[in-house]
C-alpha atoms as a PDB file:
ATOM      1  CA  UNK A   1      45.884   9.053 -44.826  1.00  0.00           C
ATOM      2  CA  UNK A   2      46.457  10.882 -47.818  1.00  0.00           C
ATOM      3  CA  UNK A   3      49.910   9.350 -48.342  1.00  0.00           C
ATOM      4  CA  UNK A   4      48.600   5.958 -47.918  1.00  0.00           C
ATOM      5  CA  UNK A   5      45.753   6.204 -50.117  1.00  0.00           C
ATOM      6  CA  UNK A   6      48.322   7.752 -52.974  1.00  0.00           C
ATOM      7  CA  UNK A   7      50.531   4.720 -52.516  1.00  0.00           C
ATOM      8  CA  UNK A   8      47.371   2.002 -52.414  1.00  0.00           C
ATOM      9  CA  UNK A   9      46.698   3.995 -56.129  1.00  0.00           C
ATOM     10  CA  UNK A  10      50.001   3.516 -57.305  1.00  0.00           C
ATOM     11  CA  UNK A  11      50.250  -0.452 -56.296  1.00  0.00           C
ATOM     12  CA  UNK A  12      53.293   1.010 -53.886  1.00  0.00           C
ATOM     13  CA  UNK A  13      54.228   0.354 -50.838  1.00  0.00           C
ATOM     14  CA  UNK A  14      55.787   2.051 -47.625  1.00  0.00           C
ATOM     15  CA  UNK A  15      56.902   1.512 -43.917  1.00  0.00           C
ATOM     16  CA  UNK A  16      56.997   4.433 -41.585  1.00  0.00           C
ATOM     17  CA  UNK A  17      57.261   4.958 -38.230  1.00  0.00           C
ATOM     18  CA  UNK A  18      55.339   7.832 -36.482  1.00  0.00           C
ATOM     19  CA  UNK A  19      55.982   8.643 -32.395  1.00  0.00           C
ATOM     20  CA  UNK A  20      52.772   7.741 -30.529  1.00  0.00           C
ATOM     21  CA  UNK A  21      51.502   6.503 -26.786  1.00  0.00           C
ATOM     22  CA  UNK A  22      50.991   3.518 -25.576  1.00  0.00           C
ATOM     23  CA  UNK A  23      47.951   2.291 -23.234  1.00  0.00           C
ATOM     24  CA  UNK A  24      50.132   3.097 -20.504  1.00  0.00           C
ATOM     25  CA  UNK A  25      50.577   6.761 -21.671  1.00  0.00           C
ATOM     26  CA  UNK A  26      54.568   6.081 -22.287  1.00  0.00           C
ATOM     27  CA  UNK A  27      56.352   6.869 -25.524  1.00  0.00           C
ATOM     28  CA  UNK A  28      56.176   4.461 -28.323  1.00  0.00           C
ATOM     29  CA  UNK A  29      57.114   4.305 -31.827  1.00  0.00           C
ATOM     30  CA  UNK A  30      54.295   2.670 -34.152  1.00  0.00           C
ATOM     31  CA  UNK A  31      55.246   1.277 -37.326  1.00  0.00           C
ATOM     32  CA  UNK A  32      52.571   1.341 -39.897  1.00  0.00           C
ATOM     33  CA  UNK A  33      52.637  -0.487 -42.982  1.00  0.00           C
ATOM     34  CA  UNK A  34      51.126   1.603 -46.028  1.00  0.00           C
ATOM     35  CA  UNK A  35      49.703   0.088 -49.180  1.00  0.00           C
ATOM     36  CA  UNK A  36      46.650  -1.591 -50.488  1.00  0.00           C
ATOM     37  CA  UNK A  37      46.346  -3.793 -48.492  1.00  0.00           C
ATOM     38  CA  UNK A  38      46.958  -2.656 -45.336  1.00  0.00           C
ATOM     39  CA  UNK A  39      43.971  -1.078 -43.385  1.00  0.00           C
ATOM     40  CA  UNK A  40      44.623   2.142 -41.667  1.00  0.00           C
ATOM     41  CA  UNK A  41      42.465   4.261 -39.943  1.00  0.00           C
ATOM     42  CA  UNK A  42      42.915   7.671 -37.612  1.00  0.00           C
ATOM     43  CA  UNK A  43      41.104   8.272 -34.552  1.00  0.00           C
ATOM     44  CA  UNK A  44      40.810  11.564 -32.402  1.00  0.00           C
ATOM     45  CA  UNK A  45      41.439  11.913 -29.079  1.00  0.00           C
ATOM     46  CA  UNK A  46      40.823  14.330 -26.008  1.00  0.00           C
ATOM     47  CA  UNK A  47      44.207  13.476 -24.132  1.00  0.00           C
ATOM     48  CA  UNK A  48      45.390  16.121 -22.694  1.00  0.00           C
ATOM     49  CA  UNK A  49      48.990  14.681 -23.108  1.00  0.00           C
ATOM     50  CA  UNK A  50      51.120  17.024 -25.427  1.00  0.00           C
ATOM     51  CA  UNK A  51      50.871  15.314 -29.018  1.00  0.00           C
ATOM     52  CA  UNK A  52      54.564  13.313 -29.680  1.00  0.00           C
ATOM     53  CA  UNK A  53      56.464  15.184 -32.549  1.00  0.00           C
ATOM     54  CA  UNK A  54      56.542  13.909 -35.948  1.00  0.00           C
ATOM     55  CA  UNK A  55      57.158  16.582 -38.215  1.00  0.00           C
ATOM     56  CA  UNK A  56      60.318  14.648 -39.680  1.00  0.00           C
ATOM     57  CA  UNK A  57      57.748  11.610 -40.374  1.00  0.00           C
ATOM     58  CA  UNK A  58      55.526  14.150 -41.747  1.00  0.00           C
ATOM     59  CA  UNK A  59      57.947  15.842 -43.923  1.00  0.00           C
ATOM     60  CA  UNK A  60      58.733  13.137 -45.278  1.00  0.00           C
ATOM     61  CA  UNK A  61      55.170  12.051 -46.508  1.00  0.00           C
ATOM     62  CA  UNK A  62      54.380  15.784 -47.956  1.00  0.00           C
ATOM     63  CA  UNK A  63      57.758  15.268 -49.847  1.00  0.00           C
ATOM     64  CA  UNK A  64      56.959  11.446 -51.237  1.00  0.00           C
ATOM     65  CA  UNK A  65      53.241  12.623 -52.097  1.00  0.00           C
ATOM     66  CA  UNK A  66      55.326  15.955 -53.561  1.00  0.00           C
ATOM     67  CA  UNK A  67      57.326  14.081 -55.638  1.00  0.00           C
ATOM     68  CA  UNK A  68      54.593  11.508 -56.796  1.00  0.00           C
ATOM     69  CA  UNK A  69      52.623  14.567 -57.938  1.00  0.00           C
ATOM     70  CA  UNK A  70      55.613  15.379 -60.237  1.00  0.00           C
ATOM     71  CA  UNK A  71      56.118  12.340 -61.809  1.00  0.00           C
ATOM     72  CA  UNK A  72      52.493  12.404 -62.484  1.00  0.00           C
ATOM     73  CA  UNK A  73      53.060  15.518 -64.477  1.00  0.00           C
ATOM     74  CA  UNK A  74      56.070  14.419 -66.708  1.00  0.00           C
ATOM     75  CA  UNK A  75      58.702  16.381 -65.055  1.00  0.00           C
ATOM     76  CA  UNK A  76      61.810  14.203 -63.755  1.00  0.00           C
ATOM     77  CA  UNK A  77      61.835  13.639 -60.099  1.00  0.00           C
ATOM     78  CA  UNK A  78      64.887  12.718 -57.893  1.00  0.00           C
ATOM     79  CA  UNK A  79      63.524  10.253 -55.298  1.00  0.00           C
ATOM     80  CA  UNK A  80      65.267  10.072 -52.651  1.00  0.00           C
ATOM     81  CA  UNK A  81      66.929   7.060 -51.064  1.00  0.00           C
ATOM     82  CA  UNK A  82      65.178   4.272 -50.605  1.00  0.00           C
ATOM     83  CA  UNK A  83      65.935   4.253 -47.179  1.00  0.00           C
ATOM     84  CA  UNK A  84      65.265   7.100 -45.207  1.00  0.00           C
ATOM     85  CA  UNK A  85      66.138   8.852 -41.698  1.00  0.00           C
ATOM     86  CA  UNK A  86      65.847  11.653 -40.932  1.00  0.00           C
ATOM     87  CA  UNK A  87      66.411  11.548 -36.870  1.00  0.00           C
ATOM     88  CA  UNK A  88      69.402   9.219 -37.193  1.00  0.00           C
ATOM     89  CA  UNK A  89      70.569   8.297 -34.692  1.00  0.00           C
ATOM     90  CA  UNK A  90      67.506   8.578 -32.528  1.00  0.00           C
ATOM     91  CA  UNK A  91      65.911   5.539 -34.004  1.00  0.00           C
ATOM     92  CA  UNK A  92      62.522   7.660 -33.729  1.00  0.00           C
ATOM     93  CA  UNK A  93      62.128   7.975 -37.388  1.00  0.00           C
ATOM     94  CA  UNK A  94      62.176   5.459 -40.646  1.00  0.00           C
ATOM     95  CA  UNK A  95      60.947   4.606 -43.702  1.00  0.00           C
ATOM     96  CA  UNK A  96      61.386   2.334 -46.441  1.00  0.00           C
ATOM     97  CA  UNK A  97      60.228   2.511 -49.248  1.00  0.00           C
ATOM     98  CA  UNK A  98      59.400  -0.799 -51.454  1.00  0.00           C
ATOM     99  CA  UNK A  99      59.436  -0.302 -54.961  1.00  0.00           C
END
C-alpha cells in the first residue's frame, strides 16, 4: 500500500505481480496495476494455507520507495531498469515501471 500510495503522489505509475491463491486455493500470480487511479485495497485472512512467497516482489517495492526517498532529498539515484525480474525465468515475478 505504501508503494502505491507513493507512486499515486508522484503522478507514477507501476505494474507488479505478487504470488497469491485463487478461489480454488491453487497458485496464481495477480497483477496489480499501481497509480492514481487504480483502487487497491488489502484484506486479511485466516487461511491456514502457508502465505505464497514474495519477498523478490517485495524487495523490489522497499527499493523503488528507497530510491524515491532519495531523489526526494537531492542526492542522485540510479534507478534501475525499467523493466524488472528478479525470478527470471520463473515468470513469478515482474514489474514495469511507466515513467
Amino acid at each position: 500500500m505504501q508503494y502505491a500510495a507513493r507512486l499515486a503522489d508522484g503522478q507514477r505509475a507501476d505494474t507488479v505481480n505478487i504470488r497469491a491463491f485463487g478461489f480454488d486455493g491453487a497458485e496464481v500470480i495477480a497483477t496489480f496495476l499501481l497509480d492514481a487511479g487504480a483502487p487497491l485495497m488489502a484484506e486479511t485472512s485466516s487461511s491456514t494455507i502457508a502465505e505464497p512467497d514474495n519477498s523478490d516482489a517485495i524487495r523490489y517495492m522497499q527499493d523503488k520507495i528507497d530510491a524515491m526517498d532519495l531523489t526526494q532529498s537531492g542526492k542522485r539515484v540510479d534507478e534501475r531498469e525499467s523493466s524488472v525480474s528478479y525470478l527470471e525465468g520463473q515468470s513469478a515475478f515482474s514489474a514495469h515501471v511507466d515513467e
